[in-house]
N, C-alpha and C. Protein backbone atom coordinates (compact mmCIF):
# COMPACT_ATOMS: atom_id res chain seq x y z
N UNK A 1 -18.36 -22.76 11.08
CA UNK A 1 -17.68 -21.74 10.31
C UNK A 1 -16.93 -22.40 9.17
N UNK A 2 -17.34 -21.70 7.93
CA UNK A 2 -16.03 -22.03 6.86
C UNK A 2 -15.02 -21.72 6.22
N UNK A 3 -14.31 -22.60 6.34
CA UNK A 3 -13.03 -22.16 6.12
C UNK A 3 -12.04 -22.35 4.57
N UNK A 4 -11.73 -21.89 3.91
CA UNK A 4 -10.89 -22.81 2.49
C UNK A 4 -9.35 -22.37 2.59
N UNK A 5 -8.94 -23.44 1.96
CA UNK A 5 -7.13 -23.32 2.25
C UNK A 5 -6.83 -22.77 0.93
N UNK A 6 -5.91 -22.28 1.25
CA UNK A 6 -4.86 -22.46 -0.20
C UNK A 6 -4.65 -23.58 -0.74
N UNK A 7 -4.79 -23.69 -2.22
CA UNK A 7 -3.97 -24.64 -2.60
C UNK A 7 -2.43 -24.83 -3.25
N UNK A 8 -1.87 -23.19 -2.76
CA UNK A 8 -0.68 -23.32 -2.81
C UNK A 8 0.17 -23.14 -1.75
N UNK A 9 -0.45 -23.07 -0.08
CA UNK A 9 0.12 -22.73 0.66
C UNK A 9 -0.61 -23.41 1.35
N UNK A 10 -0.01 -23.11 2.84
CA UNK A 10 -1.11 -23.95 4.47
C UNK A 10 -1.90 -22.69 4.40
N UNK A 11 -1.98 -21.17 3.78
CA UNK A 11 -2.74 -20.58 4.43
C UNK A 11 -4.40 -20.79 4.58
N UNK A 12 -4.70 -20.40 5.43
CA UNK A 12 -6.26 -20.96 5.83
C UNK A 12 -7.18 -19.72 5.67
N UNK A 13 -8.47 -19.18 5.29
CA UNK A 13 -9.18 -17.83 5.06
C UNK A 13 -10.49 -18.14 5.44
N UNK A 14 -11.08 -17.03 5.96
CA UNK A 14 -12.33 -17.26 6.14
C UNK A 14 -13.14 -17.35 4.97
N UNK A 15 -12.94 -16.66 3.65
CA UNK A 15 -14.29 -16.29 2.42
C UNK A 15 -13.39 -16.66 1.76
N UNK A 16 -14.30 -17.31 0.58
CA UNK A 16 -13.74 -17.26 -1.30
C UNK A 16 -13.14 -16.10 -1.33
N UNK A 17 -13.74 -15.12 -1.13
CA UNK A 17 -13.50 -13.76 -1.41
C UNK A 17 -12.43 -13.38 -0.90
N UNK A 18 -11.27 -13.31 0.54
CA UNK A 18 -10.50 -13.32 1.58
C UNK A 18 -9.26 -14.31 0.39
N UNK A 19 -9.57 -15.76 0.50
CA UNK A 19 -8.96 -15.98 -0.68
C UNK A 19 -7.87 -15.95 -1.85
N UNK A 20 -8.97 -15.15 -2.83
CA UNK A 20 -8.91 -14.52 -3.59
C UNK A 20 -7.99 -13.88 -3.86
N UNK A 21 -7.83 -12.65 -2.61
CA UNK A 21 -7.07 -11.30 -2.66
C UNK A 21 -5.69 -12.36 -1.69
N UNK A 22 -5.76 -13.29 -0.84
CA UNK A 22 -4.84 -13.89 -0.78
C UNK A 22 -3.74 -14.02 -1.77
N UNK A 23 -4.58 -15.10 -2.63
CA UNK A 23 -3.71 -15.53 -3.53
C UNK A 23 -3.06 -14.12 -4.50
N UNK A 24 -3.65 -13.53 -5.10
CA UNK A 24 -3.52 -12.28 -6.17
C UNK A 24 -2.16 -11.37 -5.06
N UNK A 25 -2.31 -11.49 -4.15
CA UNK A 25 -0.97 -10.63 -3.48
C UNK A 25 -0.10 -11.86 -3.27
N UNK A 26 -0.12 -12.86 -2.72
CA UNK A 26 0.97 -13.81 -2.57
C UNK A 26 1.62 -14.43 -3.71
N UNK A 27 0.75 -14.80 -4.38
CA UNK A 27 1.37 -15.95 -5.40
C UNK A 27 1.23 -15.50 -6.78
N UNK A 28 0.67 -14.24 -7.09
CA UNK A 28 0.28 -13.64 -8.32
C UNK A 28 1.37 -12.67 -8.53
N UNK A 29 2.40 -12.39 -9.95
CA UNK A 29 3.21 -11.08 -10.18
C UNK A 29 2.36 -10.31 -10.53
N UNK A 30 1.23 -10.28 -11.36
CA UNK A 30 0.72 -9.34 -12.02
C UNK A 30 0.18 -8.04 -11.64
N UNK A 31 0.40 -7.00 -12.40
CA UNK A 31 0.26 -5.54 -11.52
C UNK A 31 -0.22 -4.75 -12.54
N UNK A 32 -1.99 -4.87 -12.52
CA UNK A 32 -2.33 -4.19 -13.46
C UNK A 32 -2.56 -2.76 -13.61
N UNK A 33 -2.14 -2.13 -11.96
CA UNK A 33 -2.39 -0.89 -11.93
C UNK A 33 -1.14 -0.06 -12.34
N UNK A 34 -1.19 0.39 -13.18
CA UNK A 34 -0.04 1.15 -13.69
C UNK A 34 0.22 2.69 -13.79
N UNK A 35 1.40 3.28 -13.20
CA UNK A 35 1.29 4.96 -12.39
C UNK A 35 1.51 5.52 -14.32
N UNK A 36 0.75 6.12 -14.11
CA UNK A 36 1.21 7.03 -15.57
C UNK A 36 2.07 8.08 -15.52
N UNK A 37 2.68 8.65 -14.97
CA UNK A 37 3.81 8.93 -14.40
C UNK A 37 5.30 8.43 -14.60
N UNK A 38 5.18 7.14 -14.41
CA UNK A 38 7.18 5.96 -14.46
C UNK A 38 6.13 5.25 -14.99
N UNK A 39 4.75 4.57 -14.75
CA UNK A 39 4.68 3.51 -15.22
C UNK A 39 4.95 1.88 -14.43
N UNK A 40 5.42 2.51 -13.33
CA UNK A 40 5.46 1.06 -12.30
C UNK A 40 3.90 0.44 -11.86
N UNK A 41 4.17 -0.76 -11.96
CA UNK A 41 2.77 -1.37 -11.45
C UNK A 41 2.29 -2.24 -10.40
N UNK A 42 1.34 -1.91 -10.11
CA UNK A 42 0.76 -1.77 -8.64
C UNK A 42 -0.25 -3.18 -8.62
N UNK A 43 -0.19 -4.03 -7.89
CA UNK A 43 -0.95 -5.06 -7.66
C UNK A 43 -2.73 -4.30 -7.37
N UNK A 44 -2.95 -3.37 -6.53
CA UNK A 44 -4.51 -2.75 -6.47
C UNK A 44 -3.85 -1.19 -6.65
N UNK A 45 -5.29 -0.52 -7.04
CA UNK A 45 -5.59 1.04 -6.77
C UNK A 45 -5.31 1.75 -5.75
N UNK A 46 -5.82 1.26 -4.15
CA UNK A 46 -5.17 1.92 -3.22
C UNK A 46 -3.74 2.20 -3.43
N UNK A 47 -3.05 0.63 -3.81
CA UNK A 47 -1.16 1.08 -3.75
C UNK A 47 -0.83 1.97 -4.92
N UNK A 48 -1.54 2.06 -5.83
CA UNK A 48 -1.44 3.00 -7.07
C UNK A 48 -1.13 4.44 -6.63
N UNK A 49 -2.78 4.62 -5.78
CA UNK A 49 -2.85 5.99 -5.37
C UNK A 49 -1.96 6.46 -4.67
N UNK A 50 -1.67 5.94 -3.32
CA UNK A 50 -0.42 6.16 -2.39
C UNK A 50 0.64 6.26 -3.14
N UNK A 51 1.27 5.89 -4.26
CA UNK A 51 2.12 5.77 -5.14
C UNK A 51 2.29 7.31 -5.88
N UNK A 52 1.72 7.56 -6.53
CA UNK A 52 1.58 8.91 -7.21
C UNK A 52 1.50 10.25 -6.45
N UNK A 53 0.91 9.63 -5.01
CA UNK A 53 1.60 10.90 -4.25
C UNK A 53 3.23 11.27 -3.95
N UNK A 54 3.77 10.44 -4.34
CA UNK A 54 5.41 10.52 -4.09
C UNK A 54 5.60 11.24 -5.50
N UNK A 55 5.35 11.03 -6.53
CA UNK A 55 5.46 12.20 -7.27
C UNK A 55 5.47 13.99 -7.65
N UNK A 56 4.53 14.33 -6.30
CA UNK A 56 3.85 15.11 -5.76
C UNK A 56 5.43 16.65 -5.93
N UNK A 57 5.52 17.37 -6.88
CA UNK A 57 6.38 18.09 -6.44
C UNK A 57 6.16 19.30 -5.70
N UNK A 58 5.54 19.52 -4.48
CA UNK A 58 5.52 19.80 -3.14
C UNK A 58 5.55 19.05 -1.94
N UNK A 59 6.21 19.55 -1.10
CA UNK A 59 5.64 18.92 0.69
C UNK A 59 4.30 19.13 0.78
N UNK A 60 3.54 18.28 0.91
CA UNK A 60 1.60 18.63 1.15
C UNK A 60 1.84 18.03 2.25
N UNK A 61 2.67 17.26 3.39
CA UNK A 61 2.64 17.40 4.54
C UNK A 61 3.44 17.63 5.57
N UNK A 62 3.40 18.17 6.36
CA UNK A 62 4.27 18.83 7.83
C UNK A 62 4.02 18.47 8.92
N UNK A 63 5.23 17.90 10.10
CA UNK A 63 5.32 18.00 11.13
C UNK A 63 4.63 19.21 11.92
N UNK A 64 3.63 18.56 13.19
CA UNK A 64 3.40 20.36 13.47
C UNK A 64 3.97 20.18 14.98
N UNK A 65 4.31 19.41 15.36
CA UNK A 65 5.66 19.51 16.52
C UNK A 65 6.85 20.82 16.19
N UNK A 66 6.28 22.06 16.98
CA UNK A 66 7.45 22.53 17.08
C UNK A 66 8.77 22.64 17.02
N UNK A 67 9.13 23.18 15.89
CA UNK A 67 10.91 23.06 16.14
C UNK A 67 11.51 21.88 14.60
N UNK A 68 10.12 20.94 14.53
CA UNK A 68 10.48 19.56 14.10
C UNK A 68 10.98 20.27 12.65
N UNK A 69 9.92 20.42 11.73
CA UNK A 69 10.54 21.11 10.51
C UNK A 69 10.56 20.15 9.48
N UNK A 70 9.87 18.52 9.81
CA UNK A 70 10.33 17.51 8.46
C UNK A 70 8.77 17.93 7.94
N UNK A 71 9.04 18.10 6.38
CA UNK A 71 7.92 18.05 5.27
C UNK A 71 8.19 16.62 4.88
N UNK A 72 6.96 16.52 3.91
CA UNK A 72 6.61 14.91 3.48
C UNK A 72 5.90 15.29 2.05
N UNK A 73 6.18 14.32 1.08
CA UNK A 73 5.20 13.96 0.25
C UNK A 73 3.92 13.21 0.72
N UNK A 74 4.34 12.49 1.08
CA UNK A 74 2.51 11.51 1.41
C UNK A 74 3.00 11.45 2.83
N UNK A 75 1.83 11.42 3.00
CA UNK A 75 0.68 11.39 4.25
C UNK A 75 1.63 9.95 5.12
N UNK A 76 1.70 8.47 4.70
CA UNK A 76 2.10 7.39 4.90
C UNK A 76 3.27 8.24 5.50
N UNK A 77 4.41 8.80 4.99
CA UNK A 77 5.56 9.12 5.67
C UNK A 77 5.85 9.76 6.96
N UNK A 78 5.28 10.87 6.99
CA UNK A 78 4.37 11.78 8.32
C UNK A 78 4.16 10.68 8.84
N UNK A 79 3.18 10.25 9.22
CA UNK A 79 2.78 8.80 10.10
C UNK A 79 3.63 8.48 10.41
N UNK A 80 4.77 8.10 9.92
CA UNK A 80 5.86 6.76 10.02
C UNK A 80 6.32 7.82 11.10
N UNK A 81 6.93 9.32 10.49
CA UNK A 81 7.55 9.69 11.04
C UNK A 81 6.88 10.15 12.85
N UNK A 82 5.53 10.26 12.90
CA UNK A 82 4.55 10.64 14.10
C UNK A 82 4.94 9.03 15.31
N UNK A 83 5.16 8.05 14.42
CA UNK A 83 5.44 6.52 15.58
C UNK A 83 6.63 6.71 16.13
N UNK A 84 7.76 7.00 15.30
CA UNK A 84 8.81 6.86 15.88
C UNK A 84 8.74 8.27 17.24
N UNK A 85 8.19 9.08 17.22
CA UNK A 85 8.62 10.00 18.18
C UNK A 85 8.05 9.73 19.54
């Protein structure tokens, strides 16, 4: 099996590719994804997208636990809030 290190860290990865996205989140500032919205920028698209749902001026999601009553902008929050119970 092969393996390549960082050469700015001990971390160890299986692919070039693995890598790659290593380095670009660890050791990289750059954030080319940018919310058009504020304009904050996002290292990838997924965090973009999840991002712009907080903009969202409605609750698009709900507790359906009886009684509970918390709305959410994104989906991620719901979740958070579904572990803790």
């Amino acid at each position: 099996v092969n393996h390549v290190t960082c050469a700015l860290c001990d971390t160890v990865c299986t692919s070039v590719s693995s890598l790659k996205a290593h380095i670009r989140f660890q050791h990289c500032d750059a954030c080319p994804f940018h919310c058009h919205l504020c304009d904050r920028g996002f290292k990838n698209a997924y965090d973009l997208h999840k991002h712009v749902e907080t903009h969202n001026d409605s609750d698009a999601y709900s507790c359906d636990v009886e009684g509970c009553g918390l709305t959410s902008r994104t989906l991620r929050t719901l979740r958070q809030h579904y572990k803790k119970d």
